[in-house]
C-alpha atoms as a PDB file:
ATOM      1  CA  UNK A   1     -43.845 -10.613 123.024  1.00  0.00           C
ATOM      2  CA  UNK A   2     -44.215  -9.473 119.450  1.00  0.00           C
ATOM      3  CA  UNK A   3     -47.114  -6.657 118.774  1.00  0.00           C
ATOM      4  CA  UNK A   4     -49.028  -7.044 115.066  1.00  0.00           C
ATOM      5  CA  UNK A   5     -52.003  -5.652 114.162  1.00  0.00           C
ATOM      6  CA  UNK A   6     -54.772  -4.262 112.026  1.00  0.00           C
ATOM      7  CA  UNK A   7     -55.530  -0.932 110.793  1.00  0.00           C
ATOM      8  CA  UNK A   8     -58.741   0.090 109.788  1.00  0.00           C
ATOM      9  CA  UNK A   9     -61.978   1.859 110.490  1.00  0.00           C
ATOM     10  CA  UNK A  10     -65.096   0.653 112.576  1.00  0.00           C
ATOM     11  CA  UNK A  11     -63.122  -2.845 112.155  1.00  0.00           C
ATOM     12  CA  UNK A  12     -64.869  -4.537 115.254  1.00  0.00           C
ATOM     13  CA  UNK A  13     -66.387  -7.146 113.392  1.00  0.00           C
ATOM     14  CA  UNK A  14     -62.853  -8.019 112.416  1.00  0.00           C
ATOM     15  CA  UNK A  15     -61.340 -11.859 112.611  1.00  0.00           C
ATOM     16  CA  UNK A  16     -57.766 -11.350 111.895  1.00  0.00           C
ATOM     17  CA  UNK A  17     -57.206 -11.282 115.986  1.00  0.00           C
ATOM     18  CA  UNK A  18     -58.628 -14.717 116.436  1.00  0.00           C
ATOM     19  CA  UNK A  19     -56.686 -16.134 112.877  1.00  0.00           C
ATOM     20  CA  UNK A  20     -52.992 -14.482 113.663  1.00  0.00           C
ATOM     21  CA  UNK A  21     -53.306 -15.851 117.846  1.00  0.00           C
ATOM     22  CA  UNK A  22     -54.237 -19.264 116.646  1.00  0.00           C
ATOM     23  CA  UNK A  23     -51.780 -19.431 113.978  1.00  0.00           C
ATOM     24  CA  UNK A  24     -48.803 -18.356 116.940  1.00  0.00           C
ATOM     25  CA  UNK A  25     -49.851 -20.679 119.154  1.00  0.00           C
ATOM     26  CA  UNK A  26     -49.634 -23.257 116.565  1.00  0.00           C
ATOM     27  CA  UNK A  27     -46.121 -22.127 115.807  1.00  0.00           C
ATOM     28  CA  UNK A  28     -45.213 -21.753 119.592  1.00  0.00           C
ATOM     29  CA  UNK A  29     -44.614 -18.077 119.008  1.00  0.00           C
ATOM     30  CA  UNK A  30     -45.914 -15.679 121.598  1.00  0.00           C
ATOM     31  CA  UNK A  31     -47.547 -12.152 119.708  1.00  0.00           C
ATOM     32  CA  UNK A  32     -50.074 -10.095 120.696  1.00  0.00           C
ATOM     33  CA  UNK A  33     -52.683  -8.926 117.724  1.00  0.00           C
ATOM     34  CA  UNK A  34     -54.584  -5.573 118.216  1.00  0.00           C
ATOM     35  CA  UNK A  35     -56.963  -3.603 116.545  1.00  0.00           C
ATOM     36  CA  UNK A  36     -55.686  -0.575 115.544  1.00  0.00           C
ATOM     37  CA  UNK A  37     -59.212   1.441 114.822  1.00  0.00           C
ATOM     38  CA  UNK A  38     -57.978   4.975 114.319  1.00  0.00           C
ATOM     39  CA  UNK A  39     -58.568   7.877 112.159  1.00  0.00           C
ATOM     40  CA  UNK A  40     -56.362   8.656 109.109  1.00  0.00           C
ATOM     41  CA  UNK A  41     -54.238  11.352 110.753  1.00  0.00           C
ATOM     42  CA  UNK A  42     -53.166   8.940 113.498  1.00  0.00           C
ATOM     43  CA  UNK A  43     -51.639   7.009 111.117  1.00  0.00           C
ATOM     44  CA  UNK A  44     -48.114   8.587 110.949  1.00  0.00           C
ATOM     45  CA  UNK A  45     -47.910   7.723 114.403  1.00  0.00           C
ATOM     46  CA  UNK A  46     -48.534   4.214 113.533  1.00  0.00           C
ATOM     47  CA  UNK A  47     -46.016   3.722 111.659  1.00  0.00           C
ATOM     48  CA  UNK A  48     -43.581   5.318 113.824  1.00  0.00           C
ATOM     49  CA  UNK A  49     -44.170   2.548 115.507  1.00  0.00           C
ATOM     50  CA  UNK A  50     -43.510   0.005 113.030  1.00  0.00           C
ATOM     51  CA  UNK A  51     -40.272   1.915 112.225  1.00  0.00           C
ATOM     52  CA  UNK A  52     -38.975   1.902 115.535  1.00  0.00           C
ATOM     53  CA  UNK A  53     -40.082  -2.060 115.896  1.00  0.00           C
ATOM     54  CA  UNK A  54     -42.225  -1.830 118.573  1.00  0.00           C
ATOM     55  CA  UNK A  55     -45.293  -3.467 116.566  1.00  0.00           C
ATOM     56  CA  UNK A  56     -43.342  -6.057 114.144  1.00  0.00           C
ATOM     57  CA  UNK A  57     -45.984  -5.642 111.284  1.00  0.00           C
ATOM     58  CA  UNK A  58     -49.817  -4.789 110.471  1.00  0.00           C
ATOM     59  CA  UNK A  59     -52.312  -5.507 108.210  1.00  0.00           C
ATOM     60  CA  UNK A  60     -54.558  -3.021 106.201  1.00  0.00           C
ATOM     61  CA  UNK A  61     -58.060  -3.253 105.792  1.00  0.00           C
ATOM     62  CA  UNK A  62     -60.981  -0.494 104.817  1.00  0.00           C
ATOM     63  CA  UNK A  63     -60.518   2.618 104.538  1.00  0.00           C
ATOM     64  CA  UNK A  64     -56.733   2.357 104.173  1.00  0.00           C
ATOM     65  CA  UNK A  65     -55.405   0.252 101.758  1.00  0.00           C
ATOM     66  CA  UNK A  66     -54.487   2.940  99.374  1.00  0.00           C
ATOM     67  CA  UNK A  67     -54.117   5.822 102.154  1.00  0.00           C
ATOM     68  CA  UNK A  68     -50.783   3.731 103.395  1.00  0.00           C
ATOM     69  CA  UNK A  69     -49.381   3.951 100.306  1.00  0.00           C
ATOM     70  CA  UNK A  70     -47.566   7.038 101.326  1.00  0.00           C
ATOM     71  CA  UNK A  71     -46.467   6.080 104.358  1.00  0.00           C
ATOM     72  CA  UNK A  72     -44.447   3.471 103.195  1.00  0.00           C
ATOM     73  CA  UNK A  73     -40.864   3.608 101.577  1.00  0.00           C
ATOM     74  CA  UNK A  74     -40.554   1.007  99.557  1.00  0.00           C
ATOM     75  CA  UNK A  75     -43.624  -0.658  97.671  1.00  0.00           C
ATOM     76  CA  UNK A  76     -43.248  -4.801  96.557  1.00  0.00           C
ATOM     77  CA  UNK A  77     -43.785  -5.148  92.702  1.00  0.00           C
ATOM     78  CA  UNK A  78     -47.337  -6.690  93.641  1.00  0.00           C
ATOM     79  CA  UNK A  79     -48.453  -3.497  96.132  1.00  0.00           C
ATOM     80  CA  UNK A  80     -47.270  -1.918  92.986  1.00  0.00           C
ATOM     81  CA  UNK A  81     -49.150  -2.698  90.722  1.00  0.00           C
ATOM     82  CA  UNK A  82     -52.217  -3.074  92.388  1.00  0.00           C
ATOM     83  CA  UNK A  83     -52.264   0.355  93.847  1.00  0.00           C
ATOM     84  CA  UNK A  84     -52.980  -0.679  97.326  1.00  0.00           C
ATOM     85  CA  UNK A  85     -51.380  -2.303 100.589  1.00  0.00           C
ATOM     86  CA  UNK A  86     -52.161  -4.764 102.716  1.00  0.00           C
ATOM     87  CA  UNK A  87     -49.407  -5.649 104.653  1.00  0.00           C
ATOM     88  CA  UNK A  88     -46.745  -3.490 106.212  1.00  0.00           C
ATOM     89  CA  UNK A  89     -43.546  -4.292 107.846  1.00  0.00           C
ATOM     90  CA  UNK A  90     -39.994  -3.257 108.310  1.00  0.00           C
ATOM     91  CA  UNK A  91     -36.433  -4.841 106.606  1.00  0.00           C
ATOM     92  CA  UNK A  92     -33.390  -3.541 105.829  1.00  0.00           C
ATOM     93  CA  UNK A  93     -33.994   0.171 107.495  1.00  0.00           C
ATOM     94  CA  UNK A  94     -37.152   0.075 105.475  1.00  0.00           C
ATOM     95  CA  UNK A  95     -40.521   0.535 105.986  1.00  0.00           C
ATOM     96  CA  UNK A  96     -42.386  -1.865 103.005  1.00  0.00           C
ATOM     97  CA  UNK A  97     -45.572  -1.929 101.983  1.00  0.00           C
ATOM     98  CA  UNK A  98     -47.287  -5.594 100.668  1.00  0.00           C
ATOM     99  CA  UNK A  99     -50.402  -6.753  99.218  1.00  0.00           C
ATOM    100  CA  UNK A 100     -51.279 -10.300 100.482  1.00  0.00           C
ATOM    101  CA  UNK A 101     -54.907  -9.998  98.862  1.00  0.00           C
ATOM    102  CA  UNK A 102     -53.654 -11.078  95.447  1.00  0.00           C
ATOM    103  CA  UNK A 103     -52.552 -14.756  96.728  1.00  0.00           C
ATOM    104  CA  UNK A 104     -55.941 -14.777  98.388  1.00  0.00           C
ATOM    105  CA  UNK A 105     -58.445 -13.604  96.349  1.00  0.00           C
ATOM    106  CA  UNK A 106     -56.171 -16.534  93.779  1.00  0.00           C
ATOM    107  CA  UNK A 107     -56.401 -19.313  96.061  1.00  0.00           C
ATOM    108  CA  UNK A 108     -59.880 -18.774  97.052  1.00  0.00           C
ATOM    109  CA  UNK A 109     -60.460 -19.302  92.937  1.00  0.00           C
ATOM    110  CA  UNK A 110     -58.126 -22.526  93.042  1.00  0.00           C
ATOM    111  CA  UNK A 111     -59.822 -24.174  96.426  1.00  0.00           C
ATOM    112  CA  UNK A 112     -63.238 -23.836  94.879  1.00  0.00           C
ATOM    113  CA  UNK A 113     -61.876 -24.852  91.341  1.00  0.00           C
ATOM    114  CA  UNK A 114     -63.610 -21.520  89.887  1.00  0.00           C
ATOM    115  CA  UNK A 115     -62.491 -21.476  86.345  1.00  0.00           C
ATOM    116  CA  UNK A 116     -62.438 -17.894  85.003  1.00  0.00           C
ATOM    117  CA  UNK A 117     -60.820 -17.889  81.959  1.00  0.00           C
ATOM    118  CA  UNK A 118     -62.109 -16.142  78.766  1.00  0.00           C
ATOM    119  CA  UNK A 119     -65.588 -15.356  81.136  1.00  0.00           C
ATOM    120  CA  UNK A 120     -67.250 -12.011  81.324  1.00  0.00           C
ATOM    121  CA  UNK A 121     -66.274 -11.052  84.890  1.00  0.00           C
ATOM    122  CA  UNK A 122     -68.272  -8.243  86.472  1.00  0.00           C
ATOM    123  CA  UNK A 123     -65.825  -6.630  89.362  1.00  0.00           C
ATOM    124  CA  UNK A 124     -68.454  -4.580  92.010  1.00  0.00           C
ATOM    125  CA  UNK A 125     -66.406  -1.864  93.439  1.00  0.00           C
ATOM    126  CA  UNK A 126     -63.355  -0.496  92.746  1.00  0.00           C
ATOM    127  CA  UNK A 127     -61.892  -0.157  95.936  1.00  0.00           C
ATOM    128  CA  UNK A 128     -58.312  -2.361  97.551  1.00  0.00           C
ATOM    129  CA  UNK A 129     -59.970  -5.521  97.254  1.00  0.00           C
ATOM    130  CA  UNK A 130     -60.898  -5.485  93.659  1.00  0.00           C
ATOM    131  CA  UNK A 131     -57.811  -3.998  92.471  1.00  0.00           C
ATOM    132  CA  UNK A 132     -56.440  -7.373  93.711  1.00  0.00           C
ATOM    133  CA  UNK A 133     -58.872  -9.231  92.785  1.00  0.00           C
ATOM    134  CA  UNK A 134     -58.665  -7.498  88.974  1.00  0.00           C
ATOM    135  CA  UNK A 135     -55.263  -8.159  88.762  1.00  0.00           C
ATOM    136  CA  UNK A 136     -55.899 -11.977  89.875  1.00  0.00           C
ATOM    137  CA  UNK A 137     -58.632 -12.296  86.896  1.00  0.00           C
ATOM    138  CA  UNK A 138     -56.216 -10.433  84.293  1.00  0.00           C
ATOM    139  CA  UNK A 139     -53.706 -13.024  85.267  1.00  0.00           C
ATOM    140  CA  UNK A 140     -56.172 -16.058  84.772  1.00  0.00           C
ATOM    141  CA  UNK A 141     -57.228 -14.726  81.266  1.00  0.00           C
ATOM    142  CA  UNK A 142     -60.905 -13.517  82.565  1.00  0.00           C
ATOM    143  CA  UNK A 143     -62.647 -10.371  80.474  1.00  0.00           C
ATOM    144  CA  UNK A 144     -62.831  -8.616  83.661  1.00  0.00           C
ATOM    145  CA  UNK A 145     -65.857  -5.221  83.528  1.00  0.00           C
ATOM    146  CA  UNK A 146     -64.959  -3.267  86.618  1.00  0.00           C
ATOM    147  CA  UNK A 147     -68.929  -1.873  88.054  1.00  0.00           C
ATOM    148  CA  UNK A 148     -68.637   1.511  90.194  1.00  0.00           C
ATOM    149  CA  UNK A 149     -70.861   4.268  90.718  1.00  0.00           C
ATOM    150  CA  UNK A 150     -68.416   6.541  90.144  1.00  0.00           C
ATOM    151  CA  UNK A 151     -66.666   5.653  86.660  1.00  0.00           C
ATOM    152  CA  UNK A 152     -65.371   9.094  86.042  1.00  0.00           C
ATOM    153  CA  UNK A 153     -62.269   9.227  87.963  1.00  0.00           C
ATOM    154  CA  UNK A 154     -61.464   5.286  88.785  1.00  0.00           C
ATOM    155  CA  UNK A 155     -57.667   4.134  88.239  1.00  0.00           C
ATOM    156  CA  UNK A 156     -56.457   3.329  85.055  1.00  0.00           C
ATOM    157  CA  UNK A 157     -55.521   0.246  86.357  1.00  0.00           C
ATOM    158  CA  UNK A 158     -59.433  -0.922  84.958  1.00  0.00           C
ATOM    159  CA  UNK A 159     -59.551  -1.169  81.420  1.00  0.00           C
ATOM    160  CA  UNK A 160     -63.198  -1.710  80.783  1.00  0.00           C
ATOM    161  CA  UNK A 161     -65.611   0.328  83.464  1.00  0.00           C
ATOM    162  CA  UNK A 162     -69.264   0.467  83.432  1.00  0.00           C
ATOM    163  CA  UNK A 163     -71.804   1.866  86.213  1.00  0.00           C
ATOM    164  CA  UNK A 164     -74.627   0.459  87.999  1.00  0.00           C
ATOM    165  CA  UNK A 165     -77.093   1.861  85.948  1.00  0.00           C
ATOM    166  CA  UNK A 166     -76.007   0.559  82.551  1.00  0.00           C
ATOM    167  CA  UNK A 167     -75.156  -3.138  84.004  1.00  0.00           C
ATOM    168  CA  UNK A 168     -76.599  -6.271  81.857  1.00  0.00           C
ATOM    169  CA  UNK A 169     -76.728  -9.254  83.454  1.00  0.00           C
ATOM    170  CA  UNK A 170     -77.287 -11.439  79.897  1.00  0.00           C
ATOM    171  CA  UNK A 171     -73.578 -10.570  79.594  1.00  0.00           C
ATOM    172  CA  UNK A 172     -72.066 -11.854  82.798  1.00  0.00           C
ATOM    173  CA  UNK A 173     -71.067 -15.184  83.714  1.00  0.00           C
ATOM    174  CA  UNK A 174     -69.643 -14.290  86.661  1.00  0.00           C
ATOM    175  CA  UNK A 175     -70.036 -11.378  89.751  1.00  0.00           C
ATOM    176  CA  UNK A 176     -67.071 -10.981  92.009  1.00  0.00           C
ATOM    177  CA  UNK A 177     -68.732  -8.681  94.785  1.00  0.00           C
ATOM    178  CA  UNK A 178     -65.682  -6.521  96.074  1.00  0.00           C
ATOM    179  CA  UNK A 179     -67.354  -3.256  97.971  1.00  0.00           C
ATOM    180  CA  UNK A 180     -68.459  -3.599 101.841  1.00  0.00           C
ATOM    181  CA  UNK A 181     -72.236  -3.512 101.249  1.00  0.00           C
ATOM    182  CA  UNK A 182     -73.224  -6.563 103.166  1.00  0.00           C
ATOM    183  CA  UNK A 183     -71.384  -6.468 106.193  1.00  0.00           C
ATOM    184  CA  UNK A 184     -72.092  -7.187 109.617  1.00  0.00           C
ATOM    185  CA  UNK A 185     -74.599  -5.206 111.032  1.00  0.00           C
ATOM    186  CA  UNK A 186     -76.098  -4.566 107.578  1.00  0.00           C
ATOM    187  CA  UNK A 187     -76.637  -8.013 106.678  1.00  0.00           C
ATOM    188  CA  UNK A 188     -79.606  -7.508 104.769  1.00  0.00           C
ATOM    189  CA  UNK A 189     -77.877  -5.150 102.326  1.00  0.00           C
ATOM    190  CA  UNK A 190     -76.550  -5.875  98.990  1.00  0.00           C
ATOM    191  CA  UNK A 191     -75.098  -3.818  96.224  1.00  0.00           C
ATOM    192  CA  UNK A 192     -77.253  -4.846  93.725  1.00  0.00           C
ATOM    193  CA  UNK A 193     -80.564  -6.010  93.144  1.00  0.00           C
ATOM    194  CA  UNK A 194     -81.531  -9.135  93.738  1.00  0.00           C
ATOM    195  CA  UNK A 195     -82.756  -9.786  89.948  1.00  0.00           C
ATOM    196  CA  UNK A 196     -78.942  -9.135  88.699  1.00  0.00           C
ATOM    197  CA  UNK A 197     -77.893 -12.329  90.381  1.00  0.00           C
ATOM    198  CA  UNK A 198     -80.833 -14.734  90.511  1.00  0.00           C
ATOM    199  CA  UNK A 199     -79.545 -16.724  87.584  1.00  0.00           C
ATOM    200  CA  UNK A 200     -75.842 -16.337  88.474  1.00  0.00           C
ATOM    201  CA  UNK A 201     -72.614 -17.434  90.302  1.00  0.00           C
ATOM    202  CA  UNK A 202     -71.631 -14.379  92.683  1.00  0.00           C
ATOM    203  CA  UNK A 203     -68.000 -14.695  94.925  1.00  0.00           C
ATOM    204  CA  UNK A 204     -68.276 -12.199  97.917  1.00  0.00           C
ATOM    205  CA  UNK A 205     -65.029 -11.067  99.259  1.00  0.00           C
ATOM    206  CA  UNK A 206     -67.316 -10.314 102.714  1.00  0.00           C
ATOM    207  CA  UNK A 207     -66.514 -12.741 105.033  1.00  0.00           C
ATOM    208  CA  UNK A 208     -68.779 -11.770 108.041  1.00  0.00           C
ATOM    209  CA  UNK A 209     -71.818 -12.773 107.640  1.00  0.00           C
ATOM    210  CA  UNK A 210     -70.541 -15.999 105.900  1.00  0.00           C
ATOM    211  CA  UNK A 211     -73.766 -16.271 103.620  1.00  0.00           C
ATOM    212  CA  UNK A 212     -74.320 -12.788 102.906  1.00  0.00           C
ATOM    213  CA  UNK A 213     -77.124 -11.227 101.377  1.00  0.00           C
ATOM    214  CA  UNK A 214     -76.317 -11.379  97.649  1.00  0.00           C
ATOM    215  CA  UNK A 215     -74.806 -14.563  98.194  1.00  0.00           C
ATOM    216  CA  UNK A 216     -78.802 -15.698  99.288  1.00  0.00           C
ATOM    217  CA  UNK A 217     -80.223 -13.558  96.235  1.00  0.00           C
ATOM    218  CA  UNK A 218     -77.724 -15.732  93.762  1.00  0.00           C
ATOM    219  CA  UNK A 219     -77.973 -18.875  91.742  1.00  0.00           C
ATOM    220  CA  UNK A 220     -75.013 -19.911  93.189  1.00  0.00           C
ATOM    221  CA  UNK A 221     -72.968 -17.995  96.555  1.00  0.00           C
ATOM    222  CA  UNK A 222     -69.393 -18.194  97.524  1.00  0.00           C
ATOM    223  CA  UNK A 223     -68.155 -16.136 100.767  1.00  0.00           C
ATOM    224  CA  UNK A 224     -64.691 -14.340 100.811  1.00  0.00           C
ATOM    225  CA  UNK A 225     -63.622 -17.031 103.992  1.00  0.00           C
ATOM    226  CA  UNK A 226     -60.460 -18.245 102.029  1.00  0.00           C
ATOM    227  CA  UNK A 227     -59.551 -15.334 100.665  1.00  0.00           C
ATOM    228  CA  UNK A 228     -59.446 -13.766 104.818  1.00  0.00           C
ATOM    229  CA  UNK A 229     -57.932 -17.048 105.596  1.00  0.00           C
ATOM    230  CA  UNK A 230     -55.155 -17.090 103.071  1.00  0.00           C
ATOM    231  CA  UNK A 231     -54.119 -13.453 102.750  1.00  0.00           C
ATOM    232  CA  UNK A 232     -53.659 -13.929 106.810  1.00  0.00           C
ATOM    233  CA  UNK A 233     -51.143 -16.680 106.432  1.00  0.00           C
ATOM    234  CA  UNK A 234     -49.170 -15.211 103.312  1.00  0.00           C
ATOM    235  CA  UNK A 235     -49.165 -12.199 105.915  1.00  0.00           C
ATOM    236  CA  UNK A 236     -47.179 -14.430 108.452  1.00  0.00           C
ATOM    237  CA  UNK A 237     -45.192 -16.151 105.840  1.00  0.00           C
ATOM    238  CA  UNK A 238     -43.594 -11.969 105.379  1.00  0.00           C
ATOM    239  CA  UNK A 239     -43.455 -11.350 109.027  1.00  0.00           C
ATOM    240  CA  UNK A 240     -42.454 -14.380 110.811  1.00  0.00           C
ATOM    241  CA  UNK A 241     -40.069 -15.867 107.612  1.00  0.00           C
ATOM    242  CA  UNK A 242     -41.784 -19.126 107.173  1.00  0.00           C
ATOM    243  CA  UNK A 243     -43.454 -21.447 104.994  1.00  0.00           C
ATOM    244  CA  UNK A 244     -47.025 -22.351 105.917  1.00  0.00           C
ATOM    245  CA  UNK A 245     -48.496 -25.321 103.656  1.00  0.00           C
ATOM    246  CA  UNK A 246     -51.496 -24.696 103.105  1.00  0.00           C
ATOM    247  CA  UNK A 247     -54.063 -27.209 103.275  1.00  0.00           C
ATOM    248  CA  UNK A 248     -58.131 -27.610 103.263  1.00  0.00           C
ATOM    249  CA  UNK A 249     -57.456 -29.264 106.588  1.00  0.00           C
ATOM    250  CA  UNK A 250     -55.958 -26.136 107.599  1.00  0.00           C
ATOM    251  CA  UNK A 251     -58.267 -23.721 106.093  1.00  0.00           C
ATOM    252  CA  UNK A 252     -60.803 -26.055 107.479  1.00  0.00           C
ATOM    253  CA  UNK A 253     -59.314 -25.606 111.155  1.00  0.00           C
ATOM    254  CA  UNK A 254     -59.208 -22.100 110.618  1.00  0.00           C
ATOM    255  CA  UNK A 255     -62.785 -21.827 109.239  1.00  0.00           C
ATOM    256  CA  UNK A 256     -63.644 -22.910 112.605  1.00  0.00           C
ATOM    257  CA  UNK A 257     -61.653 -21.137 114.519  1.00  0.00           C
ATOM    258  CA  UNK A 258     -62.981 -17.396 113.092  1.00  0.00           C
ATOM    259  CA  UNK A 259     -66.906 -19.156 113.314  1.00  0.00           C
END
């Protein structure tokens, strides 16, 4: 039986367990899929573990996604240049590090047809998730405005940054809500106000609660569902060397599956 995981912090609420088991079974592969909840200086020991192939791969969710960068040897072109990991496994004596976010955060745009080009794009956080998501919206042509509370020392990666306090909503078209705020248990939390969004389109890249609270105070609310979904099966397309095709039906399936 082949061990996978996910490492992260207070990551009970987490659905990757139920996606990656249902996916195997699907596949007829037998894996177990564990939570690897841990503090950052068990970490090394972690990926002793991937080294020496007793857990085949993980995934890498809050706090860690840039912590793992120096763990790893060998970083793909997209881990790269996003600054943060998401995906970890071992080829060729190596120990790689992967960022499976970027497809999702893209195909969630493409299943719900989200056109972003040449739109004002206001990024909230600036954290793993929105560096993937930034790069996604560079790619797509959006003017992307990266909105963090701390704007001092943020990667250079964002080209335009502006903070909380000096954020307009007459010049957004869009909110892509990339921070934690929101989560289960704190479902009644947002990151903003609900008079920044009232008369706007906000994506949330939270996926539990599936409406979240800024997703109620919008115009218009998308959850981060696809984006779990599809970062989960470009995971398995790295570790188990296949193709999945990707279909609503699928997604669909899975949707139900992590409900």
């Amino acid at each position: 039986m082949d061990r996978y995981g996910l490492l992260g912090k207070q990551i009970g609420y987490a659905k990757s367990p139920k996606i990656h088991l249902y996916m195997a079974k699907k596949l007829g592969l037998d894996i177990r899929y564990d939570l690897f909840d841990v503090e950052e200086n068990d970490i090394p020991a972690l990926m002793k573990l991937i080294r020496n192939q007793t857990i085949k791969g993980i995934n890498v969710t809050i706090p860690y996604k840039q912590t793992v960068m120096k763990y790893v040897d060998q970083l793909t072109p997209k881990a790269n240049r996003i600054k943060a990991v998401n995906t970890i496994y071992y080829k060729n004596g190596k120990l790689i590090g992967d960022n499976t976010d970027y497809d999702g955060f893209m195909g969630l745009l493409l299943k719900h047809q989200i056109q972003v080009k040449d739109k004002n794009v206001y990024l909230l956080g600036a954290g793993g998730a929105a560096k993937a998501a930034y790069c996604v919206l560079q790619d797509l042509g959006a003017h992307v405005v990266v909105v963090s509370r701390h704007t001092n020392d943020l990667d250079p990666l964002f080209q335009h940054v502006t903070s909380f306090q000096k954020l307009n909503p007459d010049l957004v078209d869009l909110y892509v809500q990339a921070t934690p705020i929101g989560t289960y248990p704190n479902v009644t939390e947002s990151v903003i106000d609900a008079s920044y969004v009232k008369n706007h389109s906000v994506i949330d890249l939270v996926y539990n609660p599936e409406v979240t609270q800024i997703m109620k105070d919008a115009k218009v609310g998308i959850g981060g569902i696809y984006m779990l979904l599809i970062q989960a099966l470009k995971s398995e397309e790295i570790w188990f060397e296949i193709k999945h095709d990707i279909t609503k039906t699928l997604l669909d399936e899975l949707k139900e599956v992590v409900r």
